[in-house]
N, C-alpha and C. Protein backbone atom coordinates (compact mmCIF):
# COMPACT_ATOMS: atom_id res chain seq x y z
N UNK A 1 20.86 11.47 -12.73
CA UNK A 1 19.98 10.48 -12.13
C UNK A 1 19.92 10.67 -10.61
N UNK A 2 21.11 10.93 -10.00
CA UNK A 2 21.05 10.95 -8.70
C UNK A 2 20.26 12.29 -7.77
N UNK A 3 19.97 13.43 -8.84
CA UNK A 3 19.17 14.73 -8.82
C UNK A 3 17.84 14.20 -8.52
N UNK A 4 17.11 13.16 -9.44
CA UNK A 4 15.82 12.95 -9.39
C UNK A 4 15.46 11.86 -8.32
N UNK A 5 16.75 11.07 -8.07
CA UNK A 5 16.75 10.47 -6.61
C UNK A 5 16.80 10.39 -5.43
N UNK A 6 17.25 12.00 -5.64
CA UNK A 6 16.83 12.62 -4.48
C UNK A 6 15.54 13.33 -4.13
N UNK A 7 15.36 13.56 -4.80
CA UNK A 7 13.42 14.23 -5.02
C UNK A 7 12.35 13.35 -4.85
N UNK A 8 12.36 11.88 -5.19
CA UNK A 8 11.89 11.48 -5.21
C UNK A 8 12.25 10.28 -3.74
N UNK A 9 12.92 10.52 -3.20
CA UNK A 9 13.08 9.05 -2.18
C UNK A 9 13.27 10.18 -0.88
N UNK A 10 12.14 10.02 0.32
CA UNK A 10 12.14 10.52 1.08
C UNK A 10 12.42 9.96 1.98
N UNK A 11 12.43 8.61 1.95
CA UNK A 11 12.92 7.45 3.01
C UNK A 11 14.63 7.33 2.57
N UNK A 12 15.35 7.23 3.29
CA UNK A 12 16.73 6.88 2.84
C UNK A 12 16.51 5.82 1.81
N UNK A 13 16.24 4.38 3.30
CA UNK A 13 16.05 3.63 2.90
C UNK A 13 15.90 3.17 1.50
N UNK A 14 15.01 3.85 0.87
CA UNK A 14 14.77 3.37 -0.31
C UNK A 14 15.44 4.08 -1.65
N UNK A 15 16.44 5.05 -1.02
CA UNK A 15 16.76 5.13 -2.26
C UNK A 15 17.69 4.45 -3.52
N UNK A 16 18.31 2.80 -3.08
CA UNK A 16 18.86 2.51 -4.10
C UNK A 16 17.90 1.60 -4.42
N UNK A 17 16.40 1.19 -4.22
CA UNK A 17 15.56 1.19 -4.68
C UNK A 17 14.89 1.97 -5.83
N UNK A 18 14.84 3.01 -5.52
CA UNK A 18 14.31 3.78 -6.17
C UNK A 18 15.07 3.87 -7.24
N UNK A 19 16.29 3.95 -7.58
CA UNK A 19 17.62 3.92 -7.88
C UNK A 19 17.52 2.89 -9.49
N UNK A 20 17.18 1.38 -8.69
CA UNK A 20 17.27 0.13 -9.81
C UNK A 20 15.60 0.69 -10.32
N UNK A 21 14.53 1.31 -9.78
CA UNK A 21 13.35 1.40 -11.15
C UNK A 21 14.01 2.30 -11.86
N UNK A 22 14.72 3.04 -12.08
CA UNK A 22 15.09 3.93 -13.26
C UNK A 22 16.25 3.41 -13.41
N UNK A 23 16.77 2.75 -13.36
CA UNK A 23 17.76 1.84 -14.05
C UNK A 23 16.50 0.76 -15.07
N UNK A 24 16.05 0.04 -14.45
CA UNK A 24 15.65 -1.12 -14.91
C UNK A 24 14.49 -0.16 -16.50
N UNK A 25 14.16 1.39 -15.93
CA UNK A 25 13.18 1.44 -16.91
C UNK A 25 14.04 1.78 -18.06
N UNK A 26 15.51 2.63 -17.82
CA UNK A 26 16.65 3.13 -18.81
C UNK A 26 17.04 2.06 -19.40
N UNK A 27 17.01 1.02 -19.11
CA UNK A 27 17.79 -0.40 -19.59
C UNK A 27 17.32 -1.63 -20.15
N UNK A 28 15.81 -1.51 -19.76
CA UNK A 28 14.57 -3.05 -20.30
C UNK A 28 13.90 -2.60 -21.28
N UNK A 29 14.26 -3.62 -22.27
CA UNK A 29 13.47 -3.87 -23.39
C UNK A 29 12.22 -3.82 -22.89
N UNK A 30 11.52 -4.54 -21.83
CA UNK A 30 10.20 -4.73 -21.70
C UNK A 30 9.66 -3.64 -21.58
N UNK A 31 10.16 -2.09 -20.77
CA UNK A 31 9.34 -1.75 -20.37
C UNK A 31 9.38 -0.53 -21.02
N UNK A 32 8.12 0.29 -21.41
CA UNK A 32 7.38 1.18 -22.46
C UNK A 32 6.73 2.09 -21.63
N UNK A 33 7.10 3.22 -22.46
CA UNK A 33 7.64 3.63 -23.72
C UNK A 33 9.30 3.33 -22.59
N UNK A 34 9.71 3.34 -23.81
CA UNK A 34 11.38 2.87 -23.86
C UNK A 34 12.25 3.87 -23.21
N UNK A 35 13.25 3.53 -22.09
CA UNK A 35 14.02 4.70 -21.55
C UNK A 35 13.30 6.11 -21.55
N UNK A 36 12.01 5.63 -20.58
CA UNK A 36 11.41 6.94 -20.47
C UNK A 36 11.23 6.74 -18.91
N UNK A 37 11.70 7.65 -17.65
CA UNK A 37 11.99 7.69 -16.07
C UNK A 37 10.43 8.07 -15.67
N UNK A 38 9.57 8.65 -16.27
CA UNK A 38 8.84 8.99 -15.77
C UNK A 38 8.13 9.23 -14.65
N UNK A 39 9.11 10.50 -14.13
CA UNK A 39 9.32 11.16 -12.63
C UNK A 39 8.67 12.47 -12.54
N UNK A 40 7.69 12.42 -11.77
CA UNK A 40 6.98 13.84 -11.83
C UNK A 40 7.94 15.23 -11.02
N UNK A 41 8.94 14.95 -10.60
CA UNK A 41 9.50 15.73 -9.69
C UNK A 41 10.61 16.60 -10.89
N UNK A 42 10.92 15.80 -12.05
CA UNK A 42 11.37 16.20 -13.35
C UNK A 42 10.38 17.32 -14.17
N UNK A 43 8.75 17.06 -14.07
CA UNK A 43 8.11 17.38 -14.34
C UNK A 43 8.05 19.02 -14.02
N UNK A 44 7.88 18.80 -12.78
CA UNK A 44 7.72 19.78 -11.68
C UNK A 44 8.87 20.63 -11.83
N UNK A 45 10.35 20.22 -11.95
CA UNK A 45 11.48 21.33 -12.03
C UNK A 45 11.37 22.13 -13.26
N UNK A 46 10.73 21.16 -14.53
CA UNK A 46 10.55 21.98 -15.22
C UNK A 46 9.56 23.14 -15.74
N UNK A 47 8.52 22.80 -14.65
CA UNK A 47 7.83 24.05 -15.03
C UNK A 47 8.50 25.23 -14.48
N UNK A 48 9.15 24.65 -13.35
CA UNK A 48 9.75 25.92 -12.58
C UNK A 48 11.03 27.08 -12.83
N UNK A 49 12.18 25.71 -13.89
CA UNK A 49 12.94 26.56 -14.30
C UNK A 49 12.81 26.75 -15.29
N UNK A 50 11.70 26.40 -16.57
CA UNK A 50 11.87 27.05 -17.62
C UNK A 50 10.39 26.93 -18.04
N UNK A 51 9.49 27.92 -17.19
CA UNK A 51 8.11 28.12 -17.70
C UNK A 51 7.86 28.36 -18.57
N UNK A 52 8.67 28.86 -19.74
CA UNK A 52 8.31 29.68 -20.88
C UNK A 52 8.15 28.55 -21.83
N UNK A 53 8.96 27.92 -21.56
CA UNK A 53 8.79 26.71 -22.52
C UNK A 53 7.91 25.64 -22.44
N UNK A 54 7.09 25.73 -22.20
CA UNK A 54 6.02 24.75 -22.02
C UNK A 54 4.58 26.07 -21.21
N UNK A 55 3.66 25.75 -22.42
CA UNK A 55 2.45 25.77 -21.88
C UNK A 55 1.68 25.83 -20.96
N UNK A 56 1.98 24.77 -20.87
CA UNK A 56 0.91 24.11 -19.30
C UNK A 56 1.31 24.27 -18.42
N UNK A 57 2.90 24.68 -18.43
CA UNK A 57 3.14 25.42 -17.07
C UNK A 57 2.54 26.59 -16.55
N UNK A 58 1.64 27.69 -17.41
CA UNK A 58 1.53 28.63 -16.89
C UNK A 58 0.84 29.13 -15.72
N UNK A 59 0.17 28.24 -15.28
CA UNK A 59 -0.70 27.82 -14.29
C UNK A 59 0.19 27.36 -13.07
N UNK A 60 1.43 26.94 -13.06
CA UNK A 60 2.04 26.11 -11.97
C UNK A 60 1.98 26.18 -10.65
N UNK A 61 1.33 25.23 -9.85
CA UNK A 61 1.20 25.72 -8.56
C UNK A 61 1.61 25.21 -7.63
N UNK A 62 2.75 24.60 -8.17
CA UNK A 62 3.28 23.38 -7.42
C UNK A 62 2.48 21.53 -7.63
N UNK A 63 1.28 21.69 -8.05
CA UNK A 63 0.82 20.41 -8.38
C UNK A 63 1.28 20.02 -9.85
N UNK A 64 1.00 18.83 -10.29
CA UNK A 64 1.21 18.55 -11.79
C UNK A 64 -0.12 18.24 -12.21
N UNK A 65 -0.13 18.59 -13.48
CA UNK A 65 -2.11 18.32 -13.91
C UNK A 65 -1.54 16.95 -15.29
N UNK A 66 -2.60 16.72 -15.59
CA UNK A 66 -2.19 15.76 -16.75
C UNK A 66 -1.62 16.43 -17.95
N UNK A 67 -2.46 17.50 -18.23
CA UNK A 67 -1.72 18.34 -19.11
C UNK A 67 -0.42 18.69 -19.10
N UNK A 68 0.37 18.45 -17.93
CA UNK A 68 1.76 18.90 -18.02
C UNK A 68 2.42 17.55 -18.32
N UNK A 69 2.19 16.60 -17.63
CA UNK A 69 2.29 14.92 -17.85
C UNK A 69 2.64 14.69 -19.78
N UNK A 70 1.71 15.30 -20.24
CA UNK A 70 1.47 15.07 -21.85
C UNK A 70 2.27 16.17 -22.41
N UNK A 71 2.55 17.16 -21.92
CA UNK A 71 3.16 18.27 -22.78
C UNK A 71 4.61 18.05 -23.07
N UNK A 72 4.73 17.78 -24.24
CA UNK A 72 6.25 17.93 -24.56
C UNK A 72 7.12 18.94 -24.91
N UNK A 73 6.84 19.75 -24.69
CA UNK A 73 7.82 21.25 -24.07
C UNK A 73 8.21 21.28 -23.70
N UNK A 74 7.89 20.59 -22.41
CA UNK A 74 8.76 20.76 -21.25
C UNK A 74 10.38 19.89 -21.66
N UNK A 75 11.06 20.38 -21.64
CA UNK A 75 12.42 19.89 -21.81
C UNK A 75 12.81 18.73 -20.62
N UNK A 76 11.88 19.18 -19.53
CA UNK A 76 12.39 18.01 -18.48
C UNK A 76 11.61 16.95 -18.11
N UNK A 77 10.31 17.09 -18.90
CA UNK A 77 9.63 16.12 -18.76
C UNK A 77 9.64 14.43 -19.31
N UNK A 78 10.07 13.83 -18.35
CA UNK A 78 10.17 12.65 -18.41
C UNK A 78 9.26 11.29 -19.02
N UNK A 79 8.50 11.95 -18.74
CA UNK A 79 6.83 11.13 -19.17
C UNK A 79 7.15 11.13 -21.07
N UNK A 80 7.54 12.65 -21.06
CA UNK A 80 7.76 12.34 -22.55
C UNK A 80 8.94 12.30 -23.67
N UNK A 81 9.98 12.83 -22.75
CA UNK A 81 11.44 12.49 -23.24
C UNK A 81 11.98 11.31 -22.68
N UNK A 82 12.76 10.44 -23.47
CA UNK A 82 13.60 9.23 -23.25
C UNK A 82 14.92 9.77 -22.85
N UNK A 83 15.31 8.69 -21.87
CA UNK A 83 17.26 9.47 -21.06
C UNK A 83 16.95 9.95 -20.27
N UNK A 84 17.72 11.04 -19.53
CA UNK A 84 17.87 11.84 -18.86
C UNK A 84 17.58 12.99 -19.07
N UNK A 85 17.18 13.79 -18.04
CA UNK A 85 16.69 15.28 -18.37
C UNK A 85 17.80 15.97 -19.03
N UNK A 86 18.06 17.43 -19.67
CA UNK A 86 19.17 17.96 -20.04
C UNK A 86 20.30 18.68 -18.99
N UNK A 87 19.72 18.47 -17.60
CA UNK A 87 20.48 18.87 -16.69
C UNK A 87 19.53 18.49 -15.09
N UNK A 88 20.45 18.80 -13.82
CA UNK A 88 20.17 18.07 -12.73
C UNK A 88 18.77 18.98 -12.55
N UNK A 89 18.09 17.90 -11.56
CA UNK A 89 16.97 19.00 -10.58
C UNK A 89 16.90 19.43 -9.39
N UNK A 90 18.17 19.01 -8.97
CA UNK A 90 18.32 19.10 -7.38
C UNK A 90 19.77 19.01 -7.40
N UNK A 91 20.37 19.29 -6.12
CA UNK A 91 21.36 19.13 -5.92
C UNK A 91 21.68 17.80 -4.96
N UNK A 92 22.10 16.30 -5.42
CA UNK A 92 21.96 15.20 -4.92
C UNK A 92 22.85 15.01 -3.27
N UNK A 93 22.70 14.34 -2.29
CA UNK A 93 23.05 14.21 -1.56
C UNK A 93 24.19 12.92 -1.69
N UNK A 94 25.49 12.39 -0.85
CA UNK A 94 25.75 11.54 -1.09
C UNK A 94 25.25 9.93 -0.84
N UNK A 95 23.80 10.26 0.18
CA UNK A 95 23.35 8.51 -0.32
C UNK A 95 22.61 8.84 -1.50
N UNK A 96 22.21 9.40 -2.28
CA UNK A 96 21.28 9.57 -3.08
C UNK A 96 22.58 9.29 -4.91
N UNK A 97 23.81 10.19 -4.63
CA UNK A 97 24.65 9.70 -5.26
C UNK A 97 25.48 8.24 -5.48
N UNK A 98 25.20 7.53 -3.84
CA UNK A 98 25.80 6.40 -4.07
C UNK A 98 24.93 5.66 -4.64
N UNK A 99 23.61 5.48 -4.50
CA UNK A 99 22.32 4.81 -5.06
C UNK A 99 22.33 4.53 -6.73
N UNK A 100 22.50 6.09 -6.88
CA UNK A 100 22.73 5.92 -8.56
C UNK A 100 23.99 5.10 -9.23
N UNK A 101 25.20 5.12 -7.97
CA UNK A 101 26.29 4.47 -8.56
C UNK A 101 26.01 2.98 -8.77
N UNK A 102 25.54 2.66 -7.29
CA UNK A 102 24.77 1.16 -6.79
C UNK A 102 23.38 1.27 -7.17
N UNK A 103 22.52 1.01 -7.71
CA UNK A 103 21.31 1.10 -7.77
C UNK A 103 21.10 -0.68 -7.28
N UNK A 104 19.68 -0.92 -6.27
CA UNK A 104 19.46 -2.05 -5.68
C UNK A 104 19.03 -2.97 -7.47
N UNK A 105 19.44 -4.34 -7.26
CA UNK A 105 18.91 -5.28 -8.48
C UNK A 105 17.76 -5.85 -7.82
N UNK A 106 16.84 -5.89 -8.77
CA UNK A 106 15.59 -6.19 -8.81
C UNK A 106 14.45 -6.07 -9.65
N UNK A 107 13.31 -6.44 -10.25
CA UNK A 107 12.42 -6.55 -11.58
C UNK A 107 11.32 -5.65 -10.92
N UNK A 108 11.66 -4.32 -10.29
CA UNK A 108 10.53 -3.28 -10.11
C UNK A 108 10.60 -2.58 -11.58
N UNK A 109 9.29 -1.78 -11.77
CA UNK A 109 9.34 -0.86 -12.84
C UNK A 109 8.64 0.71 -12.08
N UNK A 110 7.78 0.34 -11.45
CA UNK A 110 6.94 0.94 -10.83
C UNK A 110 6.68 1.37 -9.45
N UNK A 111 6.57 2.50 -8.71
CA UNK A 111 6.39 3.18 -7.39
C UNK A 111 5.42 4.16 -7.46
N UNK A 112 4.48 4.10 -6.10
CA UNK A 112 4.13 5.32 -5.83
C UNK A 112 4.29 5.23 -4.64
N UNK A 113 3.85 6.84 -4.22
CA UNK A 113 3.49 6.94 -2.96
C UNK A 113 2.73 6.48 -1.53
N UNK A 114 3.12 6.02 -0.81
CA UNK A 114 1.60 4.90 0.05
C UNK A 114 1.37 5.50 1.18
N UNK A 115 1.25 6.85 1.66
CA UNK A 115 0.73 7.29 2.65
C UNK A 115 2.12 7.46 3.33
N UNK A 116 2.49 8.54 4.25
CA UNK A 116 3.10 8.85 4.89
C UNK A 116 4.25 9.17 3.76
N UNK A 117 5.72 8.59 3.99
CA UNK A 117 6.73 9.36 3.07
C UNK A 117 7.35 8.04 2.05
N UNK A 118 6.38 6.88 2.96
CA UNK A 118 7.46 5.70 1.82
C UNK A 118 6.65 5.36 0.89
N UNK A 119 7.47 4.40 -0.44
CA UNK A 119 6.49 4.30 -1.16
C UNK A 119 6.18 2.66 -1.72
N UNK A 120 4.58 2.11 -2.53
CA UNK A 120 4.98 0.96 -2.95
C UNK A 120 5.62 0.55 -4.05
N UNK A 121 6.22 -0.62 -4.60
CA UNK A 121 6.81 -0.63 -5.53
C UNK A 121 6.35 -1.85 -6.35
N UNK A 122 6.45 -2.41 -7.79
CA UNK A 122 5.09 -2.78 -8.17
C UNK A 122 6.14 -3.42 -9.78
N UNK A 123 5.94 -4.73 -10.08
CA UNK A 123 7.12 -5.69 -10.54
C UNK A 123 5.92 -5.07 -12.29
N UNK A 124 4.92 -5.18 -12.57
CA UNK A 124 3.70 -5.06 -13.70
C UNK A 124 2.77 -3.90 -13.48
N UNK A 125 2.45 -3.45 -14.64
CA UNK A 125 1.99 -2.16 -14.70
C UNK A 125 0.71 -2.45 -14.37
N UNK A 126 0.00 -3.37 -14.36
CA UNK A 126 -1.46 -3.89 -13.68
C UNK A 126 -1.43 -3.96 -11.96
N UNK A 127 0.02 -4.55 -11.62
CA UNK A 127 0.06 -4.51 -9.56
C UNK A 127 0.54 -2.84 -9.78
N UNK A 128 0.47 -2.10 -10.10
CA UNK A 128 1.09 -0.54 -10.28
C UNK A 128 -0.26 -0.06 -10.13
N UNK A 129 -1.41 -0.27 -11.23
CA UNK A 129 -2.54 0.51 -11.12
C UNK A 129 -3.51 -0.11 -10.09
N UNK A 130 -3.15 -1.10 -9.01
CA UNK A 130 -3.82 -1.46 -8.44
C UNK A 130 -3.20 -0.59 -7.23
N UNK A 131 -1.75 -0.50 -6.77
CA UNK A 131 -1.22 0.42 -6.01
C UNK A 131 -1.73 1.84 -5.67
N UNK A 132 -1.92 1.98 -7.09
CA UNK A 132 -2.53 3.56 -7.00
C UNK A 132 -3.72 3.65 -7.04
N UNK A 133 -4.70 2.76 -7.28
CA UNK A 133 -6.08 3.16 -6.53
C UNK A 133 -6.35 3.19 -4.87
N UNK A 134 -5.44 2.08 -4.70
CA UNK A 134 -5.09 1.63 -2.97
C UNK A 134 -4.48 2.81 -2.54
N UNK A 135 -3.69 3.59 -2.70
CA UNK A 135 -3.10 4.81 -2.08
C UNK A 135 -3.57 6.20 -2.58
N UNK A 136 -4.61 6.00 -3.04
CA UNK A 136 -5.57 7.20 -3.53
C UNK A 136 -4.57 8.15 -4.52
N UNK A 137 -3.67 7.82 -5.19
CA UNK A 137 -2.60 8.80 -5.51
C UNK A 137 -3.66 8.95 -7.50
N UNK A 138 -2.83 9.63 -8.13
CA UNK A 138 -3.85 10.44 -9.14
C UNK A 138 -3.09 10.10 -10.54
């Protein structure tokens, strides 16, 4: 966990934020599909370290297309495996490790990106898709 928390939290700040949405998504009944992190940066390692296995990587250009989003090949793809990937994607730093130990409490499920390096964070998957039309993200 603390691999993909680092990939994904470019602000310190936020990473035991970032921290409690993949807690809260590994752990809530509410939120669907079930213990699924759905982290594109998971996405992304896996086209890189194991292209062969997935398809839609063959194209990889560093972006993610939807097709990779949906492909379940990918062993590290999050979007469509529940848990944890089968191994790290990064090598975590120690705030990024303490985050995962501490993850912040709070009823986020949802983040994106909002311009520059921080990101918003979003309690319903309806204030989520309103986030991401507002930050032009895809």
């Amino acid at each position: 966990l603390a691999s993909i928390i680092e990939k994904e939290a470019a602000v310190p700040a936020e990473r035991p934020r970032i921290a409690g949405v993949f807690w809260n998504r590994l752990t809530s009944k509410r939120f669907l599909p079930r213990r699924r992190l759905q982290a594109d940066p998971t996405v992304q390692y896996g086209c890189v370290a194991v292209p062969e296995a997935a398809s839609s990587c063959e194209d990889f250009d560093g972006h993610i297309t939807r097709a990779m989003l949906d492909d379940p090949e990918n062993p590290y793809n999050t979007y469509r495996h529940s848990g944890l990937p089968p191994g790290p994607i990064s090598n975590p730093g120690k705030a990024a490790l303490a985050a995962a130990i501490d993850p912040e409490e709070h009823d986020y499920y949802y983040f994106v990106a909002r311009g520059g390096r921080q990101h918003h964070f979003s309690k319903t998957l309806r204030q989520h898709n309103i986030a991401v039309r507002r930050n032009g993200a895809k």
